[in-house]
N, C-alpha and C. Protein backbone atom coordinates (compact mmCIF):
# COMPACT_ATOMS: atom_id res chain seq x y z
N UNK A 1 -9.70 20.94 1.59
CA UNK A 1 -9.88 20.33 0.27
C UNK A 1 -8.53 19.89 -0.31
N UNK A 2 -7.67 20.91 -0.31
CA UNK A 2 -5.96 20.09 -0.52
C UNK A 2 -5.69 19.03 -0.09
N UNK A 3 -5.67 18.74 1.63
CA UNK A 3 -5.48 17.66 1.34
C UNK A 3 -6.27 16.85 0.68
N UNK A 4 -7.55 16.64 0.74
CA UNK A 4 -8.06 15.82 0.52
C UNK A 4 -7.91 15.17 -1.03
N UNK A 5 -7.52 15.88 -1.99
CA UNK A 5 -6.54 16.13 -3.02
C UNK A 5 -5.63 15.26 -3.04
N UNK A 6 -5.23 15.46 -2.08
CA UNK A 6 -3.38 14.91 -1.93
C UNK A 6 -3.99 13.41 -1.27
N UNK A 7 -4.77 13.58 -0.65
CA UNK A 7 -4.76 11.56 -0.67
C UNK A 7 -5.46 11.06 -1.52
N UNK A 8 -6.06 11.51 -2.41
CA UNK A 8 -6.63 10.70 -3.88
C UNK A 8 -5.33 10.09 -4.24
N UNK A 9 -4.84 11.48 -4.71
CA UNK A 9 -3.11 11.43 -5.82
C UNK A 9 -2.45 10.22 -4.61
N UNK A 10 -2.30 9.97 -3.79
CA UNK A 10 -1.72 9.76 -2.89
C UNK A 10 -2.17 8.17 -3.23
N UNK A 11 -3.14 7.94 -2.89
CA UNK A 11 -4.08 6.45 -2.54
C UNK A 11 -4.44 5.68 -4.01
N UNK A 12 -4.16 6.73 -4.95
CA UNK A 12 -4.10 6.33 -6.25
C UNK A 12 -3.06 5.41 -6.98
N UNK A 13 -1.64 5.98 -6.07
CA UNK A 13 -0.80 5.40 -6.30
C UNK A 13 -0.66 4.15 -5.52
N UNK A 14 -1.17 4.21 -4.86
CA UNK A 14 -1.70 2.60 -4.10
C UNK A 14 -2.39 2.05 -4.58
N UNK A 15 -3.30 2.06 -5.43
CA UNK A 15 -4.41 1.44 -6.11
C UNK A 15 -3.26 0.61 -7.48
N UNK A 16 -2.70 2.00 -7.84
CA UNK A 16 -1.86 1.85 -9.26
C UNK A 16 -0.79 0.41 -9.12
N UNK A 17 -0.42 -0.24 -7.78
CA UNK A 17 0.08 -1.33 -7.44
C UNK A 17 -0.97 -2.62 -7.38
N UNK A 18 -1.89 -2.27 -7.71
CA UNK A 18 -2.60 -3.49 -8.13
C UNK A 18 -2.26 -4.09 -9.29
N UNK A 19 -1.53 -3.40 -10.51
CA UNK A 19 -1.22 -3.93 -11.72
C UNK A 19 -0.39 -4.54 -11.77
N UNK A 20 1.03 -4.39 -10.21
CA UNK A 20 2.23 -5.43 -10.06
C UNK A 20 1.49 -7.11 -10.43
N UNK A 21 0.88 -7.72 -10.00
CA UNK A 21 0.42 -9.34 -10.08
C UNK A 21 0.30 -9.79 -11.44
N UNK A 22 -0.13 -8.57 -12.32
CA UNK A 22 -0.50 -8.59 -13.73
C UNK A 22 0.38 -8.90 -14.51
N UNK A 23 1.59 -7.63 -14.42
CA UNK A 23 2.61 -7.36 -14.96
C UNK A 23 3.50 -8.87 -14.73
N UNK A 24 3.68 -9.07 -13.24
CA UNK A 24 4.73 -10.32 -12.83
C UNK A 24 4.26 -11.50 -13.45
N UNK A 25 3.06 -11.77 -13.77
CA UNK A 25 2.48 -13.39 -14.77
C UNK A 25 2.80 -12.94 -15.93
N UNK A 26 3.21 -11.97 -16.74
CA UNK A 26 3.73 -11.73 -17.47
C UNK A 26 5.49 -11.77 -18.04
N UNK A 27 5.94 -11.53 -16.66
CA UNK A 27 7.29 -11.42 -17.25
C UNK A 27 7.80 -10.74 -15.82
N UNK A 28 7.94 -11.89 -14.75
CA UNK A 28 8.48 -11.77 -13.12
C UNK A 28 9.82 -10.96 -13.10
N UNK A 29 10.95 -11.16 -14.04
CA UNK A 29 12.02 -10.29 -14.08
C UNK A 29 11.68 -8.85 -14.00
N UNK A 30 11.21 -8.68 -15.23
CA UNK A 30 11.02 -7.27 -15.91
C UNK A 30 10.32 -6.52 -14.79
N UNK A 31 9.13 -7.19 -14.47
CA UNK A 31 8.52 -6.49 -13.25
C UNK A 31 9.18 -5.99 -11.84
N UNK A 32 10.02 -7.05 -11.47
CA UNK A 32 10.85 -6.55 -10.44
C UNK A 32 11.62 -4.85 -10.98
N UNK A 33 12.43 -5.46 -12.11
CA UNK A 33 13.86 -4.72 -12.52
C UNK A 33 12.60 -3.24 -12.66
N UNK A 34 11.52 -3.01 -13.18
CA UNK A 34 10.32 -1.84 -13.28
C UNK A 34 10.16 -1.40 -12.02
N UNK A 35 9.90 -2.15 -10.72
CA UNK A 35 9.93 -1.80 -9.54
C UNK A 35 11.09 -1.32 -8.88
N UNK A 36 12.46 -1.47 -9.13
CA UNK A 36 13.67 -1.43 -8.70
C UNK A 36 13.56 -0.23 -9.34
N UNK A 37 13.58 0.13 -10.42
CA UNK A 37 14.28 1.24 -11.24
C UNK A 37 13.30 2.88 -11.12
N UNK A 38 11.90 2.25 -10.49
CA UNK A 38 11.15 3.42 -10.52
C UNK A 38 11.00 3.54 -9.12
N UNK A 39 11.34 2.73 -7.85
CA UNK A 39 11.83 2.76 -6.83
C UNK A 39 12.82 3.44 -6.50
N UNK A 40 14.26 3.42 -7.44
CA UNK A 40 15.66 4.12 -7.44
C UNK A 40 15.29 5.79 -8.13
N UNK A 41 14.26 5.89 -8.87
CA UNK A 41 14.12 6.88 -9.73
C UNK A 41 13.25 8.50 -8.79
N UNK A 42 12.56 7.75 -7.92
CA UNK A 42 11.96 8.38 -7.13
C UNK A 42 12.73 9.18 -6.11
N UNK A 43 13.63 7.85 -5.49
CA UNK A 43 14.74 8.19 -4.79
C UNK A 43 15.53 9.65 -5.04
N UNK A 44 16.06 9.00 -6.38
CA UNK A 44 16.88 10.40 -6.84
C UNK A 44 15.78 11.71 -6.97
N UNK A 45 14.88 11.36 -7.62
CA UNK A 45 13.84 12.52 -7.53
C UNK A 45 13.41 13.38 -6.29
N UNK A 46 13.52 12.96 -5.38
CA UNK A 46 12.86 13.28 -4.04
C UNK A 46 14.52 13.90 -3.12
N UNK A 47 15.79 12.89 -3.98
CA UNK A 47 16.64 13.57 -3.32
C UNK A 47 17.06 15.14 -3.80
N UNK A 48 16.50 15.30 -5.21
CA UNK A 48 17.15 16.32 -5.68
C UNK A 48 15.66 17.70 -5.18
N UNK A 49 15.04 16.85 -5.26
CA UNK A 49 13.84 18.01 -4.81
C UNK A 49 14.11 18.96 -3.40
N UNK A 50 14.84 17.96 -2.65
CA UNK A 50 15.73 18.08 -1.43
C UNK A 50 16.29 19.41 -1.57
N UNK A 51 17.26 18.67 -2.66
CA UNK A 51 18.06 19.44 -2.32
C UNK A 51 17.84 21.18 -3.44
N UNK A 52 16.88 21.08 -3.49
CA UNK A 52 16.12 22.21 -4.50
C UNK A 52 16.71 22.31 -5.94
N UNK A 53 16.91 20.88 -6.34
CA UNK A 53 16.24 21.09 -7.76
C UNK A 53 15.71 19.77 -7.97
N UNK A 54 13.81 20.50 -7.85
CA UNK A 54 13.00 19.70 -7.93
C UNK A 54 12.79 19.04 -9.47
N UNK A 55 12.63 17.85 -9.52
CA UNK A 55 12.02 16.98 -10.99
C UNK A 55 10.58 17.37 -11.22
N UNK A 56 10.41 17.56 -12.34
CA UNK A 56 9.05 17.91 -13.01
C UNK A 56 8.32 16.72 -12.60
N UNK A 57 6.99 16.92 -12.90
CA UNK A 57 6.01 15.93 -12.50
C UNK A 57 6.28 15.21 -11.36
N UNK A 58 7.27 14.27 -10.98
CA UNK A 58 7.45 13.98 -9.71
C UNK A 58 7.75 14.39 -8.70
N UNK A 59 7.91 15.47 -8.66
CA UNK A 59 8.39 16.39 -7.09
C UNK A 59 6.83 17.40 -7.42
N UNK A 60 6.64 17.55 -8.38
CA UNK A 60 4.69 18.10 -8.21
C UNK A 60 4.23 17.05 -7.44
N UNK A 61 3.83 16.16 -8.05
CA UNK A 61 3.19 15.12 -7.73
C UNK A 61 3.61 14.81 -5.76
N UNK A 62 4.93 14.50 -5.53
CA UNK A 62 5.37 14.45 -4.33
C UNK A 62 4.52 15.90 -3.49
N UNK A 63 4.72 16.79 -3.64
CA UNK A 63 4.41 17.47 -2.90
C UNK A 63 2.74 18.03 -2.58
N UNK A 64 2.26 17.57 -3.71
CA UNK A 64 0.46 17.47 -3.50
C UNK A 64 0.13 16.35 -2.73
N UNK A 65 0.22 15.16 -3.17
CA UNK A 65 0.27 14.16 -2.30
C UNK A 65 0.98 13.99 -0.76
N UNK A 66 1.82 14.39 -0.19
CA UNK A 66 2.45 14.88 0.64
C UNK A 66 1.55 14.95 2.20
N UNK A 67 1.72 14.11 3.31
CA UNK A 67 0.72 14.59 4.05
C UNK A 67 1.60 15.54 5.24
N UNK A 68 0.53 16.64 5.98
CA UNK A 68 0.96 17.54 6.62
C UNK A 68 2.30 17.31 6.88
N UNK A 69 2.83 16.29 7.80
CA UNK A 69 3.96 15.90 8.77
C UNK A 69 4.87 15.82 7.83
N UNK A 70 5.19 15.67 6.87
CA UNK A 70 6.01 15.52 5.70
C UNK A 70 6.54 16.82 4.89
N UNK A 71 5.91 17.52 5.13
CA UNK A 71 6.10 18.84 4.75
C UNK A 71 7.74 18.94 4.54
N UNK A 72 8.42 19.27 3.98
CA UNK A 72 9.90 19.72 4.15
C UNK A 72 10.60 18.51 4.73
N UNK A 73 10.19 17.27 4.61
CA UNK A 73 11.25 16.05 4.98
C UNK A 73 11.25 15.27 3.43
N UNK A 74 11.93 14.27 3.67
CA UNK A 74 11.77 13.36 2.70
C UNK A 74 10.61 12.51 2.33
N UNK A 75 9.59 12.41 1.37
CA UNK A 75 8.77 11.74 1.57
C UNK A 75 8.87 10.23 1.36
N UNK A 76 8.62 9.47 2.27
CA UNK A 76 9.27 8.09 2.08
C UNK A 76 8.38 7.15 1.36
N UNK A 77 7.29 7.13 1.42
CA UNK A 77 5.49 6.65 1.17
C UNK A 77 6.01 5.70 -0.20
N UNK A 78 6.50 6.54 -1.39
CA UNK A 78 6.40 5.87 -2.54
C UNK A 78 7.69 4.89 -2.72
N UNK A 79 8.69 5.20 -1.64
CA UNK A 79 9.91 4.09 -1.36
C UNK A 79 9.22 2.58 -0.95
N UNK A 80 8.74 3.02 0.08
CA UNK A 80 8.29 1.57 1.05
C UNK A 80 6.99 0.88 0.35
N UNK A 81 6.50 1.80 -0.81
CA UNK A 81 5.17 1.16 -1.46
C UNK A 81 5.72 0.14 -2.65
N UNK A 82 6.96 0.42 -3.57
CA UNK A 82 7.69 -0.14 -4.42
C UNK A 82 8.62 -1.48 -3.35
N UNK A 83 8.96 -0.93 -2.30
CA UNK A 83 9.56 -2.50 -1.31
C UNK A 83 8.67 -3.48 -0.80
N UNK A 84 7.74 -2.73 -0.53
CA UNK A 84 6.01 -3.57 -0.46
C UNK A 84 6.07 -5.12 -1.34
N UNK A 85 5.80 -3.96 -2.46
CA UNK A 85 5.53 -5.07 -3.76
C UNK A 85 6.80 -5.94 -4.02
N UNK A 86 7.88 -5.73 -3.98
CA UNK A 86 8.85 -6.24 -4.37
C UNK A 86 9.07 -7.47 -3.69
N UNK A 87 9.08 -7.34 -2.36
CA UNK A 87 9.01 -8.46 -1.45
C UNK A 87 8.23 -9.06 -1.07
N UNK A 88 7.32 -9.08 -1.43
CA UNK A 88 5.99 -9.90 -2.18
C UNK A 88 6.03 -10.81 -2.83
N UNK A 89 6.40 -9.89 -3.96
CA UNK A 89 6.93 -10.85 -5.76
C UNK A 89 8.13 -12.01 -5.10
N UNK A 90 9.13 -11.84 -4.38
CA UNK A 90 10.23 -12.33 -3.77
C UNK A 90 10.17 -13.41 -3.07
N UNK A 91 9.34 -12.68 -2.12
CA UNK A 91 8.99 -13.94 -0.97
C UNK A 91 8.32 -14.52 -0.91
N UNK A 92 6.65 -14.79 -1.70
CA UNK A 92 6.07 -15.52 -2.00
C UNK A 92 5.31 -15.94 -2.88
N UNK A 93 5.24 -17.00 -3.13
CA UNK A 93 4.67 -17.62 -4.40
C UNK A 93 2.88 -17.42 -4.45
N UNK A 94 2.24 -17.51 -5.59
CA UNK A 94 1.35 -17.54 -6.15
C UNK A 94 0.72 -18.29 -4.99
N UNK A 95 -0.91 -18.07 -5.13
CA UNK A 95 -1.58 -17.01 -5.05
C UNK A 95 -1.54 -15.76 -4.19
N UNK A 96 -0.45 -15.93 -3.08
CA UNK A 96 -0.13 -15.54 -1.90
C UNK A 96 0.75 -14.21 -2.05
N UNK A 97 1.32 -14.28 -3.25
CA UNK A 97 2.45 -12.71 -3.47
C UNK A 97 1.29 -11.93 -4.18
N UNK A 98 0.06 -12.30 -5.06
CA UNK A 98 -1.16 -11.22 -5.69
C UNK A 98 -1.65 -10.94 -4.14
N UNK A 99 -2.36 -11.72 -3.52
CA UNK A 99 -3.03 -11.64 -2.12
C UNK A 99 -2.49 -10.09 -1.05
N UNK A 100 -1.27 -10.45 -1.24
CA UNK A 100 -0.07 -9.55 0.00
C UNK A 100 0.02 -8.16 -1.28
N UNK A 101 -0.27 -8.14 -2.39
CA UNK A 101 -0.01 -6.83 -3.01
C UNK A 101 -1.22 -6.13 -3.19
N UNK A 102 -2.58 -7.01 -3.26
CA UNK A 102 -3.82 -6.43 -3.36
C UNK A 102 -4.04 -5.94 -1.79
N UNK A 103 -3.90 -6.51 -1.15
CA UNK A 103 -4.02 -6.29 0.09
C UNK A 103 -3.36 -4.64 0.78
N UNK A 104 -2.01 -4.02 -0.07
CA UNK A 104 -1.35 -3.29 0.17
C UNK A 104 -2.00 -2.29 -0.56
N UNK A 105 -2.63 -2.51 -2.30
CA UNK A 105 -3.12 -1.62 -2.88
C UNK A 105 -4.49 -0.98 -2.35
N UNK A 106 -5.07 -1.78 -1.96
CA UNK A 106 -6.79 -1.71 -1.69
C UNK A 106 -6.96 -1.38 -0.21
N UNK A 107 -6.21 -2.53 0.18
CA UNK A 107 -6.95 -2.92 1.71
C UNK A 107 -5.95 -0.68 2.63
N UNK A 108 -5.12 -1.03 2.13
CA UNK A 108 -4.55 0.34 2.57
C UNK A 108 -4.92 1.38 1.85
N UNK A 109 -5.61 1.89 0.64
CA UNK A 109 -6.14 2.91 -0.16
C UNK A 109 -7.44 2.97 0.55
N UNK A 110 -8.32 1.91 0.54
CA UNK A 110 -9.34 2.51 0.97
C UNK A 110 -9.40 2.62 2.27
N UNK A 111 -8.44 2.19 3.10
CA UNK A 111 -8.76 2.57 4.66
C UNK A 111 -8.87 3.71 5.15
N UNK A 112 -7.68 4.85 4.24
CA UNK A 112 -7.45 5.81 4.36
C UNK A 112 -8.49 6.55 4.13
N UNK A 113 -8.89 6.40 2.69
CA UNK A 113 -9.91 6.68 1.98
C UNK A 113 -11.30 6.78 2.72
N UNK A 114 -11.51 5.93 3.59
CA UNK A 114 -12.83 5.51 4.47
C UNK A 114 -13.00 6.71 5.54
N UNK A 115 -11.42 6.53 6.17
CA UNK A 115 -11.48 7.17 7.84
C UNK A 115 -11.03 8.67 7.28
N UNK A 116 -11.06 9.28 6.15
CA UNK A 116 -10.94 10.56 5.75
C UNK A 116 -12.44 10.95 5.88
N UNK A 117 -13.41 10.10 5.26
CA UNK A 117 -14.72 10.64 4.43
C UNK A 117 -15.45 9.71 5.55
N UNK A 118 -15.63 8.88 6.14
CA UNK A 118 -16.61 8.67 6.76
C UNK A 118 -15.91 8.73 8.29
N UNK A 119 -15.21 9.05 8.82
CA UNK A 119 -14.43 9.40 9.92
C UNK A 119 -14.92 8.78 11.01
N UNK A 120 -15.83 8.87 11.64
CA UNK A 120 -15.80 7.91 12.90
C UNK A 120 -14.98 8.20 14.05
N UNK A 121 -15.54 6.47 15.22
CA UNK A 121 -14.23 6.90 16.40
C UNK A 121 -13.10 6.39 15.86
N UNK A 122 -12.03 6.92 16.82
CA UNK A 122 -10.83 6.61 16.41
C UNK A 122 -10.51 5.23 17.69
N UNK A 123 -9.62 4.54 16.51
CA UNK A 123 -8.98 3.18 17.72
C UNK A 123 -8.03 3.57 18.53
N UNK A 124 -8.54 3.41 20.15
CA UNK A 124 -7.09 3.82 20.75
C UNK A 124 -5.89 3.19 20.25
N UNK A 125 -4.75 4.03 20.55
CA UNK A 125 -3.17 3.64 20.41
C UNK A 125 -2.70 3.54 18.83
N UNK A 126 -3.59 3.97 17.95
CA UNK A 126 -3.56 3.94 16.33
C UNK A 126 -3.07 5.66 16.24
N UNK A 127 -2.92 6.29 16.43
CA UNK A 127 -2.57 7.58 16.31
C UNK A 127 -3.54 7.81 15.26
N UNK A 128 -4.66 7.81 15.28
CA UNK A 128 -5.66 8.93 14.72
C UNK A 128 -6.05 7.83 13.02
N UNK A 129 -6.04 6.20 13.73
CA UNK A 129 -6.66 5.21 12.62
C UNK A 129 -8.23 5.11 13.15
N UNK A 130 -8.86 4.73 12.40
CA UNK A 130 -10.21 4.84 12.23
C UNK A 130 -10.85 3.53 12.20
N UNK A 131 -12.48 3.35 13.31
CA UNK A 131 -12.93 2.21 12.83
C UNK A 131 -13.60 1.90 11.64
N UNK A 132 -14.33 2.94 11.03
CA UNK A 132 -14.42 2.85 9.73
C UNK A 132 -13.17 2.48 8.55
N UNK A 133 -12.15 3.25 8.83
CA UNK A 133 -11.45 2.56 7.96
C UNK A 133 -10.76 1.22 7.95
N UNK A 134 -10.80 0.88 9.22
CA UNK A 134 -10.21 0.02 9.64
C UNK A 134 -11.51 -1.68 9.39
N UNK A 135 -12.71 -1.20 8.96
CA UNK A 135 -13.88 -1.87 8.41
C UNK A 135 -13.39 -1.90 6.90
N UNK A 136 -13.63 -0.57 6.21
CA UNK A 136 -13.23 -0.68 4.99
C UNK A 136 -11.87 -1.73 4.31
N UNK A 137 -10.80 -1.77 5.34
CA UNK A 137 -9.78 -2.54 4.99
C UNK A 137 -10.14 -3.80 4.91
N UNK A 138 -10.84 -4.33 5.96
CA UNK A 138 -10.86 -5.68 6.05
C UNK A 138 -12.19 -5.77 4.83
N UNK A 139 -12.95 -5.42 4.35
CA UNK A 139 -14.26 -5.48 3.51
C UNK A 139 -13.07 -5.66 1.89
N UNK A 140 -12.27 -4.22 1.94
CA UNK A 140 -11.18 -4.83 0.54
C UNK A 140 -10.77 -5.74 0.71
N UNK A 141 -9.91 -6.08 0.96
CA UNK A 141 -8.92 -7.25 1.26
C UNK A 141 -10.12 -8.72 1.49
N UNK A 142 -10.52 -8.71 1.81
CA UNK A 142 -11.87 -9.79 1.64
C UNK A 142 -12.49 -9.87 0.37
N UNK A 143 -13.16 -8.61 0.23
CA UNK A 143 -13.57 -9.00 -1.59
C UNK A 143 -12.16 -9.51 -2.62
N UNK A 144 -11.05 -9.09 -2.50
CA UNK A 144 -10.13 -9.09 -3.40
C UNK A 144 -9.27 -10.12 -3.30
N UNK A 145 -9.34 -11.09 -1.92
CA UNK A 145 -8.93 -12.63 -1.43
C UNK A 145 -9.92 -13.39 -1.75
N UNK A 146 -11.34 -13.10 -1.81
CA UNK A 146 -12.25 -14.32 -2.64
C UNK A 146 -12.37 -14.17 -4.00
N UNK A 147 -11.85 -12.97 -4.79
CA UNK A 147 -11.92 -13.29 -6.01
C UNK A 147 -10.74 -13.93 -6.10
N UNK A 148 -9.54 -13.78 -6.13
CA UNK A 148 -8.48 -14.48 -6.48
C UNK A 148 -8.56 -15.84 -5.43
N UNK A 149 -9.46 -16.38 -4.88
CA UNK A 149 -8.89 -17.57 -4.08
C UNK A 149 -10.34 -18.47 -4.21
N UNK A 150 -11.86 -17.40 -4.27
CA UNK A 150 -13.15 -18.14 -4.21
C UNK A 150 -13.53 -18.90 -2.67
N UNK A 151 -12.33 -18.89 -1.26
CA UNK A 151 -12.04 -19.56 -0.26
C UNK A 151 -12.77 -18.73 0.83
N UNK A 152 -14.00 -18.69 1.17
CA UNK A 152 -14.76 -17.80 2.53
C UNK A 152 -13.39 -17.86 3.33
N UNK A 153 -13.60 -18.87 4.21
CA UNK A 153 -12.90 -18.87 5.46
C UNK A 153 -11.30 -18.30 5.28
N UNK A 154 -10.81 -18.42 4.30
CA UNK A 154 -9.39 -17.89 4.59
C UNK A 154 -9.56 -16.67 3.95
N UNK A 155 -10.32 -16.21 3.48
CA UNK A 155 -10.45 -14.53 2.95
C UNK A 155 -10.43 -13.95 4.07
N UNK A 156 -11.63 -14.63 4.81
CA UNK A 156 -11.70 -14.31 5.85
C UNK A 156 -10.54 -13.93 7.14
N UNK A 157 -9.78 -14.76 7.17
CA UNK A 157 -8.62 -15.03 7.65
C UNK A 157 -7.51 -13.60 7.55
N UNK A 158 -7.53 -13.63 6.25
CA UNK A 158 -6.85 -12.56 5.98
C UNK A 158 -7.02 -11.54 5.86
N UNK A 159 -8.04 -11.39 5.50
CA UNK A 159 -8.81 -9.70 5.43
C UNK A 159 -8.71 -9.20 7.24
N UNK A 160 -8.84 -10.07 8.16
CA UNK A 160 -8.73 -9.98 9.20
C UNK A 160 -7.91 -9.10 9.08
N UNK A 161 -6.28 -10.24 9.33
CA UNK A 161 -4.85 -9.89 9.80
C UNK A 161 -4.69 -8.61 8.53
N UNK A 162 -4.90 -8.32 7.58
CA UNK A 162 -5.10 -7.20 7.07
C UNK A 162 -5.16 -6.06 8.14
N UNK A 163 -6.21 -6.12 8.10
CA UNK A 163 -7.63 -4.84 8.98
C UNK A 163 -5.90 -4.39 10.11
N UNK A 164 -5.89 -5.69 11.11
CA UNK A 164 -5.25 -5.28 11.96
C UNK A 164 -3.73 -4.89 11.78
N UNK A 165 -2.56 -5.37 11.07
CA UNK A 165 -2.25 -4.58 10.59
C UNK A 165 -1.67 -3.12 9.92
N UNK A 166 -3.05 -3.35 9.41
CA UNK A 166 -3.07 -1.86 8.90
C UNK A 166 -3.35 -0.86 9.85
N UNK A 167 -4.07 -1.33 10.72
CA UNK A 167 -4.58 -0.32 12.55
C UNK A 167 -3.02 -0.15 13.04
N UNK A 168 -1.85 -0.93 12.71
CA UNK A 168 -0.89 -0.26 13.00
C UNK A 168 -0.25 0.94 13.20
N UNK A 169 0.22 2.20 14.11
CA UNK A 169 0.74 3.11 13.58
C UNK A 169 1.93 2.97 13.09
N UNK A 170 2.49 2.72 12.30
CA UNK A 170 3.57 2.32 11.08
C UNK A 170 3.89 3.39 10.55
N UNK A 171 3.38 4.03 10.34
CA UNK A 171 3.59 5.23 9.27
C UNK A 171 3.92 4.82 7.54
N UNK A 172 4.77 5.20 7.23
CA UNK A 172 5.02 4.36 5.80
C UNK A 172 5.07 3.30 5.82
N UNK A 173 6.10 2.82 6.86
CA UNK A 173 5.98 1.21 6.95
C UNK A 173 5.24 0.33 6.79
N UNK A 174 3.55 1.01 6.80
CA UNK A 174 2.68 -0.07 6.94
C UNK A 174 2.31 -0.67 5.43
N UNK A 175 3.42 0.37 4.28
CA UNK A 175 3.59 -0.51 3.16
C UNK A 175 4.30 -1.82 3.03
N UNK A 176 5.36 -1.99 4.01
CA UNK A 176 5.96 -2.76 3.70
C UNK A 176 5.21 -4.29 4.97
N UNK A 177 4.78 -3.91 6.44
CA UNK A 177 4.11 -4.69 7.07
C UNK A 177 2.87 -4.94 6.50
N UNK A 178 2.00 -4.70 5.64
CA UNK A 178 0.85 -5.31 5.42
C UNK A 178 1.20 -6.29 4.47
N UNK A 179 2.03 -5.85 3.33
CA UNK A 179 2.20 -6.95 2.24
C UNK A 179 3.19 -8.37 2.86
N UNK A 180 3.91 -7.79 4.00
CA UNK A 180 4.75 -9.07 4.75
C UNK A 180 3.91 -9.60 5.49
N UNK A 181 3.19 -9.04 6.20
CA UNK A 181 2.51 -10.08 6.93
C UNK A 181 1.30 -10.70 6.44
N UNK A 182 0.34 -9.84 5.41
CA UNK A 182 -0.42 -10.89 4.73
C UNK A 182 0.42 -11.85 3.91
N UNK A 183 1.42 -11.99 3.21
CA UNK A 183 1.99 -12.51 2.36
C UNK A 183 2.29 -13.95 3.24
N UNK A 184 2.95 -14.03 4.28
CA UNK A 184 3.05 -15.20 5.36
C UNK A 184 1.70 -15.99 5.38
N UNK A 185 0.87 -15.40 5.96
CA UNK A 185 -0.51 -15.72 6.13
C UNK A 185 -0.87 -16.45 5.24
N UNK A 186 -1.05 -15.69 3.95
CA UNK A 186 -1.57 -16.44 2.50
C UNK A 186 -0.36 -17.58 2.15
N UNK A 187 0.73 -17.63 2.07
CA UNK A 187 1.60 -18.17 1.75
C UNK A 187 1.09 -19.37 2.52
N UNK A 188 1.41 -19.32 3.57
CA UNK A 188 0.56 -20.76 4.82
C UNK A 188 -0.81 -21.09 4.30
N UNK A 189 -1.26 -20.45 3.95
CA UNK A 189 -3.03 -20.97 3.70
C UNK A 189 -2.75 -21.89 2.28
N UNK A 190 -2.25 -21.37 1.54
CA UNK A 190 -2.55 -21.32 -0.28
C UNK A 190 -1.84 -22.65 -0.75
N UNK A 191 -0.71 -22.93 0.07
CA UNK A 191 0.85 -23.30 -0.38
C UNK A 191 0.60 -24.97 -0.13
């Protein structure tokens, strides 16, 4: 049940990056310099937790969320989820930088989310990724590319290269490869 705990808190904060697209039509600076600074803030947080003196709420939070293998290392997850988005916002333009961040919030929250609770076989060479979740990804990232685009075929498109992807074993990284490589994708389709 802990973990299972710890990837709500966990997948929540992946969800909670859906509000980057919002924030950036609002005011693209500010949003970055918000991402940079709670990106750098974590950093220090996670370094001092290190080094045992943990930050309130965020080194809680770090360590519930926390999956097994992480135990006593650095947790990197909420680094590469803030570089995600950032290079998104950076590298590509509208509709294609919302596309590559929904895609990171959703299409990767619920995959996890899926192949926890509805588990299934596992895809060879994924280190223990799921075809259910690996369904669930491409089903987000599809609903959340035709609302922002209304375009079947290239939702389609992308929810794909999503899915796969995310079947990556990446580990954290696959914050920063899903939003880059959908972001290309959409960028080519949209542009």
């Amino acid at each position: 049940m802990r973990r299972f705990r710890g990837e709500i808190i966990r997948k929540s904060l992946h969800f909670l990056i859906a509000l980057v697209p919002l924030l950036a039509s609002v005011n693209m600076t500010a949003t970055l310099f918000l991402l940079a600074l709670g990106t750098t803030f974590y950093a220090f947080a996670e370094t001092s937790r290190r080094a045992g003196r943990p930050v309130r709420l965020v080194s809680d939070l770090t360590l519930i969320a926390s999956r097994e293998g992480e135990k006593g290392k650095f947790v990197l997850g909420p680094i590469t989820l803030g570089l995600g988005a950032m290079l998104a916002l950076i590298l590509y333009p509208e509709p294609a930088a919302s596309i590559a961040i929904f895609a990171l919030a959703f299409g990767d929250g619920v995959a996890s989310l899926a192949g926890k609770v509805l588990r299934g076989p596992s895809i060879p060479f994924t280190r223990g990724k799921t075809v259910s979740g690996t369904v669930a990804c491409f089903l987000a990232v599809f609903a959340v590319t035709m609302q922002v685009t209304a375009r079947p075929l290239e939702s389609l498109a992308i929810a794909a290269t999503a899915a796969i992807l995310e079947a990556i074993p990446a580990g954290n990284f696959d914050n920063i490869v899903v939003p880059f490589g959908v972001g290309i994708l959409a960028a080519m389709l949209f542009s």
